[in-house]
PDB file of N, CA and C in Angstrom:
ATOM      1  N   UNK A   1      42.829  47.106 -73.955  1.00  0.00           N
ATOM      2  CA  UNK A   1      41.838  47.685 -73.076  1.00  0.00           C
ATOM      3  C   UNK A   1      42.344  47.616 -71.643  1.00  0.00           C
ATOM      4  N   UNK A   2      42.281  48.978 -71.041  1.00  0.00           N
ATOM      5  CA  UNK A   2      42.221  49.077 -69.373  1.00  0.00           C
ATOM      6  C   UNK A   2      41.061  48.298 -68.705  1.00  0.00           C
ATOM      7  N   UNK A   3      41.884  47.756 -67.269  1.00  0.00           N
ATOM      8  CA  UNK A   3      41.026  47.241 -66.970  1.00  0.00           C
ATOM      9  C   UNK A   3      40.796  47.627 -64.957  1.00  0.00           C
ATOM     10  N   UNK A   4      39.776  47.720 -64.277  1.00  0.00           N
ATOM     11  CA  UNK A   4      40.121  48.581 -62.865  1.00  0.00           C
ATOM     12  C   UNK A   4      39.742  47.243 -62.174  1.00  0.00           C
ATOM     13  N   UNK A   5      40.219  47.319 -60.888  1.00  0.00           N
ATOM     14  CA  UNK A   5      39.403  45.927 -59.922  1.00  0.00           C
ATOM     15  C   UNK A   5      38.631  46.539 -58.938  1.00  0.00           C
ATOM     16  N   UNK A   6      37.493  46.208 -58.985  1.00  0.00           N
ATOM     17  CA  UNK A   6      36.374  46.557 -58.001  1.00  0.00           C
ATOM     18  C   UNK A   6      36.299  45.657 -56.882  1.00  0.00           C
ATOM     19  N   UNK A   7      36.562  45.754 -55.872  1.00  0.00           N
ATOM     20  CA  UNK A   7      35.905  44.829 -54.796  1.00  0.00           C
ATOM     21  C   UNK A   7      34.360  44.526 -54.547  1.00  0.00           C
ATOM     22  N   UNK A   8      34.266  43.624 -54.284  1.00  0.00           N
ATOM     23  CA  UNK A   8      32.265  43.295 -53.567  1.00  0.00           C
ATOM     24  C   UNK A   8      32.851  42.284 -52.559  1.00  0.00           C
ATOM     25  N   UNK A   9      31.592  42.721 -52.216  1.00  0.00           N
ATOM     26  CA  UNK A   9      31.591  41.217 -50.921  1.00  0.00           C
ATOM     27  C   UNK A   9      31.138  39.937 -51.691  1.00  0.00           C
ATOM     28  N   UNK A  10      31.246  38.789 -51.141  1.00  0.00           N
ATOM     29  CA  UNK A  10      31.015  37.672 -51.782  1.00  0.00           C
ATOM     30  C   UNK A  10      29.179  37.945 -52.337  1.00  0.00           C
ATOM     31  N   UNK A  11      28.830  38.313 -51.493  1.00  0.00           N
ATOM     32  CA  UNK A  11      26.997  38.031 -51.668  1.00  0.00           C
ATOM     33  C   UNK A  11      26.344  38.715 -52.857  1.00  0.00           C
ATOM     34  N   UNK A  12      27.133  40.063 -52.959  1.00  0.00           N
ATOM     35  CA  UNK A  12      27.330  41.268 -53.953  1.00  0.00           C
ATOM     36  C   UNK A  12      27.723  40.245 -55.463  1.00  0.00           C
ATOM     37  N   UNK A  13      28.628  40.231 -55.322  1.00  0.00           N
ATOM     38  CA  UNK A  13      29.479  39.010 -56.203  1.00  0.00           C
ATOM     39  C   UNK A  13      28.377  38.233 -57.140  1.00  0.00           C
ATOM     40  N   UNK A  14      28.044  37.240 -56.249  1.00  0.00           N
ATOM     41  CA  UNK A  14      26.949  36.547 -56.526  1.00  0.00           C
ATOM     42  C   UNK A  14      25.875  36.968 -56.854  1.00  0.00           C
ATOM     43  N   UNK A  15      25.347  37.682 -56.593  1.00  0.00           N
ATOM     44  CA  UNK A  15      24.145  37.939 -57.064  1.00  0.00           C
ATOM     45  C   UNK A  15      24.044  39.113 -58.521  1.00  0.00           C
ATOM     46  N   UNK A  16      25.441  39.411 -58.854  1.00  0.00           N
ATOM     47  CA  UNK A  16      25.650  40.082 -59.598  1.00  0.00           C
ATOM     48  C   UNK A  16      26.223  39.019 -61.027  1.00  0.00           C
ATOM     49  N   UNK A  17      26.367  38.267 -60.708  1.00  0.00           N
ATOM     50  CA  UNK A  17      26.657  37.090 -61.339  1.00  0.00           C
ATOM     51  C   UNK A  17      25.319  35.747 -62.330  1.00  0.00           C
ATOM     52  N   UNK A  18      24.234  36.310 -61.623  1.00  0.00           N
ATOM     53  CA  UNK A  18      22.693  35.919 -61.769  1.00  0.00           C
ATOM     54  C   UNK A  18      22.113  36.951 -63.001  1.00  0.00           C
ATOM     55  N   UNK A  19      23.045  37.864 -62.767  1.00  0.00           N
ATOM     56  CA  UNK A  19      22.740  38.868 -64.381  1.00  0.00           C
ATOM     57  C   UNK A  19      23.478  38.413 -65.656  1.00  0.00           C
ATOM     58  N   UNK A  20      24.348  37.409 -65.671  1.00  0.00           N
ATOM     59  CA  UNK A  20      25.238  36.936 -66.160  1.00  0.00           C
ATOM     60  C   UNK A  20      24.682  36.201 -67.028  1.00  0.00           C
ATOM     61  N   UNK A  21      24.406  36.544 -68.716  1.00  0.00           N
ATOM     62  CA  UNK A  21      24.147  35.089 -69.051  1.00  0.00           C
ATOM     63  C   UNK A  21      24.477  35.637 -70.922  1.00  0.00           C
ATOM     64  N   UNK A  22      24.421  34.115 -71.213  1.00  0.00           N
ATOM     65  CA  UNK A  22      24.740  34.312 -73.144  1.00  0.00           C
ATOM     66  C   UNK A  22      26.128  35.312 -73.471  1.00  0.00           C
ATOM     67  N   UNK A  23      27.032  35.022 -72.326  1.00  0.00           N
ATOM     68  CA  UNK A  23      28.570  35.340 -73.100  1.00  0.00           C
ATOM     69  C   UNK A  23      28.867  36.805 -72.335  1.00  0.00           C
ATOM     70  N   UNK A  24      27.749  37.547 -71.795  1.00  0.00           N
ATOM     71  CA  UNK A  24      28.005  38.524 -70.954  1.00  0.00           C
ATOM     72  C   UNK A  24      29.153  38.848 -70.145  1.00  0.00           C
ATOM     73  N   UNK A  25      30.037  40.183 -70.518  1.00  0.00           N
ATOM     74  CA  UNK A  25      30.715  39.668 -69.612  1.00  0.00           C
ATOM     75  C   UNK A  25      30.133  40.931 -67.932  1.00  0.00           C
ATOM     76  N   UNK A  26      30.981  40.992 -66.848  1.00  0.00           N
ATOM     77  CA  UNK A  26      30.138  41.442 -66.045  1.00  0.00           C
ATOM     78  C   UNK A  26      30.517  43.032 -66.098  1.00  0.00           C
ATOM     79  N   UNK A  27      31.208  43.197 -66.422  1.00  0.00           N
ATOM     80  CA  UNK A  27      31.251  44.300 -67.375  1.00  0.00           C
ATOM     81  C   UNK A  27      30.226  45.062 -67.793  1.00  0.00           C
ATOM     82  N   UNK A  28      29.210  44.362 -68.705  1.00  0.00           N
ATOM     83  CA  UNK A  28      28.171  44.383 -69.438  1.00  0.00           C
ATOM     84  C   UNK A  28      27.082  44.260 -68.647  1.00  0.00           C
ATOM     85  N   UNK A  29      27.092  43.497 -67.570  1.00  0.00           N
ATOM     86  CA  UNK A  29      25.861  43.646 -67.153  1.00  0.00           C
ATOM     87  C   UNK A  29      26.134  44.793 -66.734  1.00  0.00           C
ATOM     88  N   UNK A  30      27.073  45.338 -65.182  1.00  0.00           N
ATOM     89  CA  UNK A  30      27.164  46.811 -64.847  1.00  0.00           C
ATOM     90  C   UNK A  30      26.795  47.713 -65.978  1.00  0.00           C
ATOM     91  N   UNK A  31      27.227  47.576 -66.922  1.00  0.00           N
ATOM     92  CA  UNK A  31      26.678  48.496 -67.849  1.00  0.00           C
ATOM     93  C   UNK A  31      25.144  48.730 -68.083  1.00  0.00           C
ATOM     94  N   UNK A  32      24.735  48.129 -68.676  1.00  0.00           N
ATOM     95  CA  UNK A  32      22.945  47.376 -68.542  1.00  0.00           C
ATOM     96  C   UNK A  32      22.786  48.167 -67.251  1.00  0.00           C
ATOM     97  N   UNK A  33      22.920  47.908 -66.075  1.00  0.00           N
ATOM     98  CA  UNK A  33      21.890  48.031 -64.841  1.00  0.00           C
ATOM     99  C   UNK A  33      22.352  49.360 -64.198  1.00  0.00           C
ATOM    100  N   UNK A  34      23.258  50.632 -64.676  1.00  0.00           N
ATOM    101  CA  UNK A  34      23.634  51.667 -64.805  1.00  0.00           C
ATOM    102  C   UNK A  34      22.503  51.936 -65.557  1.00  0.00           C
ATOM    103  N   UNK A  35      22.564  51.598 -67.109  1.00  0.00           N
ATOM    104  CA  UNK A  35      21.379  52.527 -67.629  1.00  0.00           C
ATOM    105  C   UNK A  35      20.333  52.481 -67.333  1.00  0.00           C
ATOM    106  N   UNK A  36      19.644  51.533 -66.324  1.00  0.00           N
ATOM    107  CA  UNK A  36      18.419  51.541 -65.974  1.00  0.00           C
ATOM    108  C   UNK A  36      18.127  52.639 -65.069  1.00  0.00           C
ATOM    109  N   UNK A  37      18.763  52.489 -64.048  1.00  0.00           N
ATOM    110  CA  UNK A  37      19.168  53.210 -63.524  1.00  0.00           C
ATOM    111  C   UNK A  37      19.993  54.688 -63.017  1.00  0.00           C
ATOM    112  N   UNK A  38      19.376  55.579 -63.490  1.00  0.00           N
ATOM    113  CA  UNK A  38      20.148  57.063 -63.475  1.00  0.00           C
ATOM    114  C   UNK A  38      20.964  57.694 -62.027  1.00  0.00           C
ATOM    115  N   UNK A  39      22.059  58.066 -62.032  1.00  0.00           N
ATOM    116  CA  UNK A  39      22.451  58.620 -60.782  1.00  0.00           C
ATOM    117  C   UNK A  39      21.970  59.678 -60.032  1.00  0.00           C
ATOM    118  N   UNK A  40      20.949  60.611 -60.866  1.00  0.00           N
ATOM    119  CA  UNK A  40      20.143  61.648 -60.407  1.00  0.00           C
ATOM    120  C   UNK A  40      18.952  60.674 -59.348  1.00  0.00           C
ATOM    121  N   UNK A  41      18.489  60.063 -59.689  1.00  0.00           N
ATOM    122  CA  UNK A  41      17.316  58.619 -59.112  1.00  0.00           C
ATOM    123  C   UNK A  41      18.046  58.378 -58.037  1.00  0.00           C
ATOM    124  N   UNK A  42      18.763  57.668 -57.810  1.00  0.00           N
ATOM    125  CA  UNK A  42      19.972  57.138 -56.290  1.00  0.00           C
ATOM    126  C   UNK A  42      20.172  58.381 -55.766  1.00  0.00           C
ATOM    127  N   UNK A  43      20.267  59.926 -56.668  1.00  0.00           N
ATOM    128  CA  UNK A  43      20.793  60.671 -55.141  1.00  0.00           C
ATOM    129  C   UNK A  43      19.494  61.329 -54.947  1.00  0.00           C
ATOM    130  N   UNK A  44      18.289  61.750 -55.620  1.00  0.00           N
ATOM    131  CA  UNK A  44      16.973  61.727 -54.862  1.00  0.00           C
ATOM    132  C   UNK A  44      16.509  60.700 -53.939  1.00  0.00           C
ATOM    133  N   UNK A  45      16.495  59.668 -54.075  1.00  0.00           N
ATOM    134  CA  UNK A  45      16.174  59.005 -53.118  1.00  0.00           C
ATOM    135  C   UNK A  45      16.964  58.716 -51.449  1.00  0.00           C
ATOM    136  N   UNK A  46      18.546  58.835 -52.087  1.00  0.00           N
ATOM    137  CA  UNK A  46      18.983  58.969 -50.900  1.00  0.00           C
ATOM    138  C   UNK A  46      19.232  60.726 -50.057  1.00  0.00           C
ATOM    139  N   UNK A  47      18.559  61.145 -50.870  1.00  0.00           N
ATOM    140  CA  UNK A  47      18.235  62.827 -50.268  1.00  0.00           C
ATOM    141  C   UNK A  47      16.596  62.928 -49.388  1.00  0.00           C
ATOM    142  N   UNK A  48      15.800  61.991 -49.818  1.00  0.00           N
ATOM    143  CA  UNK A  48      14.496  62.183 -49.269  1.00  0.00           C
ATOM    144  C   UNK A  48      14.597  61.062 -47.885  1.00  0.00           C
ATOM    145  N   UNK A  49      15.731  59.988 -47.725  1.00  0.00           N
ATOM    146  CA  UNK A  49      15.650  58.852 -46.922  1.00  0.00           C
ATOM    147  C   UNK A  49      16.754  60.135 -45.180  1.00  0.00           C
ATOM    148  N   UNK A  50      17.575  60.892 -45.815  1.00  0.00           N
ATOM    149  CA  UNK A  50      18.213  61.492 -45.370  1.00  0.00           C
ATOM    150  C   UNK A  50      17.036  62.770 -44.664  1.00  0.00           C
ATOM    151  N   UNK A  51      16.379  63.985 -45.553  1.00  0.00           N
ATOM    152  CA  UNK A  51      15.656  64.512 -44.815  1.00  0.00           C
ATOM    153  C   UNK A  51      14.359  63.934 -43.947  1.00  0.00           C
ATOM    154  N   UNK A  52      14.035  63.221 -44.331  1.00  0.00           N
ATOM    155  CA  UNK A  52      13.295  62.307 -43.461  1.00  0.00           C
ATOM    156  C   UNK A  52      13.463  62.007 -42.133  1.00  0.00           C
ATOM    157  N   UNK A  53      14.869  61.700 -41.782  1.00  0.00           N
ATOM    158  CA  UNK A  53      15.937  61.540 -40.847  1.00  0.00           C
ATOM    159  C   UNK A  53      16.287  62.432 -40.030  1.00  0.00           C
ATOM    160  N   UNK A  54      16.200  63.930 -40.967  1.00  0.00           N
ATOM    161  CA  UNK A  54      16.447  65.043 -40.153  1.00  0.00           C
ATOM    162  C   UNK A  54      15.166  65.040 -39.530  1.00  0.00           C
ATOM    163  N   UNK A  55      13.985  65.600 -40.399  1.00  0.00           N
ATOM    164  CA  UNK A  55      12.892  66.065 -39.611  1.00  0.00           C
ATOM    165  C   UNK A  55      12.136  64.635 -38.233  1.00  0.00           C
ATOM    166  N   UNK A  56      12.620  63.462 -38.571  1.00  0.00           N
ATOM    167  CA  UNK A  56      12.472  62.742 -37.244  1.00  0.00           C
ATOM    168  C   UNK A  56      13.516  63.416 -36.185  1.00  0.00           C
ATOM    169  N   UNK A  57      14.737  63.643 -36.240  1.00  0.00           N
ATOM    170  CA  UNK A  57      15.176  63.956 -35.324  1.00  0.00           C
ATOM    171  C   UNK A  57      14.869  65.918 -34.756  1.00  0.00           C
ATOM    172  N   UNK A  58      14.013  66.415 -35.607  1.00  0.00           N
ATOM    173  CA  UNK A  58      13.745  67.794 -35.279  1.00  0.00           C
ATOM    174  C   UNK A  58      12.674  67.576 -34.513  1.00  0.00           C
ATOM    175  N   UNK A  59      11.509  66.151 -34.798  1.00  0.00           N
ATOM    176  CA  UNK A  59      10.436  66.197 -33.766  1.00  0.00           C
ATOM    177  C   UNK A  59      10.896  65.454 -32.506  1.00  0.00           C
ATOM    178  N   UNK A  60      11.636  64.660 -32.518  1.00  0.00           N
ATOM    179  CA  UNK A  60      11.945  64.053 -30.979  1.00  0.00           C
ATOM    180  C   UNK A  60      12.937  64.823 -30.503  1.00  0.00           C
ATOM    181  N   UNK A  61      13.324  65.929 -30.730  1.00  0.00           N
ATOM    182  CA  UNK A  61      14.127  67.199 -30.039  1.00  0.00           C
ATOM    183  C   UNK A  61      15.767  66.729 -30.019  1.00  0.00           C
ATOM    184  N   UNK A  62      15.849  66.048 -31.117  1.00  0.00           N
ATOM    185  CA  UNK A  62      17.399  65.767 -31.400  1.00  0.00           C
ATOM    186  C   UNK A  62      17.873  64.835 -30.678  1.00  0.00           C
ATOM    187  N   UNK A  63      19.342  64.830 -30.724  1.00  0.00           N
ATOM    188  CA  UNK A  63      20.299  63.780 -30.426  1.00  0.00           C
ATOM    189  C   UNK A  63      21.137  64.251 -29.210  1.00  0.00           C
ATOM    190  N   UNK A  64      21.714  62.865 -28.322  1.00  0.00           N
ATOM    191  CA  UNK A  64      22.382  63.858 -27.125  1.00  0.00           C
ATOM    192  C   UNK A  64      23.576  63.026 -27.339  1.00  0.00           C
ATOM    193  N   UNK A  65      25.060  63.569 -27.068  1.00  0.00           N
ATOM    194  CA  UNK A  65      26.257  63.450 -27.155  1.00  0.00           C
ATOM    195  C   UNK A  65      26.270  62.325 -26.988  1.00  0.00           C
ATOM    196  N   UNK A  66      26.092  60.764 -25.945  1.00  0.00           N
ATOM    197  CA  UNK A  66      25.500  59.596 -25.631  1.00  0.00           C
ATOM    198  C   UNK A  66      24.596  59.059 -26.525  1.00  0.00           C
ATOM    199  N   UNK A  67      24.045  59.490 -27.533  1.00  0.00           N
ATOM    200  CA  UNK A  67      23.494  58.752 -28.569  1.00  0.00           C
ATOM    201  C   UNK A  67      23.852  58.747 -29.776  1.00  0.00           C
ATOM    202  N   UNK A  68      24.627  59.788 -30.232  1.00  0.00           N
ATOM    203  CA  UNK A  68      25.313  59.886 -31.041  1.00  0.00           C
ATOM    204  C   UNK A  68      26.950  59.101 -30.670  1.00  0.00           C
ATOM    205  N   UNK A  69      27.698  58.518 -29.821  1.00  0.00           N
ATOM    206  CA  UNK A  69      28.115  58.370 -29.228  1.00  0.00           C
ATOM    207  C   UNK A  69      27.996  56.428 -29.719  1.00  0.00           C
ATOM    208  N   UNK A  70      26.783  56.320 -28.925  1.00  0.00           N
ATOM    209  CA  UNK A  70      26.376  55.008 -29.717  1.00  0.00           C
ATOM    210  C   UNK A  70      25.829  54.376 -30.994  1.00  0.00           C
ATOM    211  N   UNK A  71      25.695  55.470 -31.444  1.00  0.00           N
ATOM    212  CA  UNK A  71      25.193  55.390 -32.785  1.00  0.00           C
ATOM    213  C   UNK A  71      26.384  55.145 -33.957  1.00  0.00           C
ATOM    214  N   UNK A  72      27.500  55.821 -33.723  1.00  0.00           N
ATOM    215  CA  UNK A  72      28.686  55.879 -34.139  1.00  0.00           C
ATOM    216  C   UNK A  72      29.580  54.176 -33.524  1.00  0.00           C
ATOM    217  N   UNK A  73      29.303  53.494 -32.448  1.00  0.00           N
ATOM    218  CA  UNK A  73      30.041  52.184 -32.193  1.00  0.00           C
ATOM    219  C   UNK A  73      29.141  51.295 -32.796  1.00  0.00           C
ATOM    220  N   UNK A  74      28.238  51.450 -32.886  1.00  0.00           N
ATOM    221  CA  UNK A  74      27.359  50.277 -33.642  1.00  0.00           C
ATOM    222  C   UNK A  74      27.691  50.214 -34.949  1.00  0.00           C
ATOM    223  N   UNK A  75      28.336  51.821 -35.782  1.00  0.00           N
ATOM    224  CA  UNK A  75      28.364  52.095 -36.972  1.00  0.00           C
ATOM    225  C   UNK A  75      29.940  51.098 -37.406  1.00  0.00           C
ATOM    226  N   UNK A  76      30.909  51.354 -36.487  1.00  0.00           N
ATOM    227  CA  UNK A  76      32.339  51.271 -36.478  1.00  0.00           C
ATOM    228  C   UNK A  76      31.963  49.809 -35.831  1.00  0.00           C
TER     229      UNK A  76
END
């Protein structure tokens, strides 16, 4: 069997590790908490958190080069 290496951060790690139990490997849990979970579900939700975002910025009359500007060093 192939096998890929995923990175997490330690906290990720851990708490992914709390799914872990009776011989599991973590493997298996990812598996498990995929099927609960559908990828159509994650990209609706991150499609409604996104237009949301737009239409706030359509009522406060948008963004100015200087806020976007800072918005981007806070990001980086």
């Amino acid at each position: 069997m192939r096998y890929k290496t995923v990175n997490l951060q330690p906290a990720t790690y851990e708490r992914l590790k709390r799914y872990q139990f009776a011989g599991r490997s973590l493997s298996d849990v990812i598996d498990q908490l995929m099927d609960v979970a559908e990828p159509e579900e994650l990209y609706l939700e991150a499609l409604k958190v996104h237009r949301g975002r737009m239409k706030e910025l359509k009522r406060s009359g948008g963004l100015s080069i200087s806020d976007t500007q800072r918005a981007r060093a806070k990001r980086d």
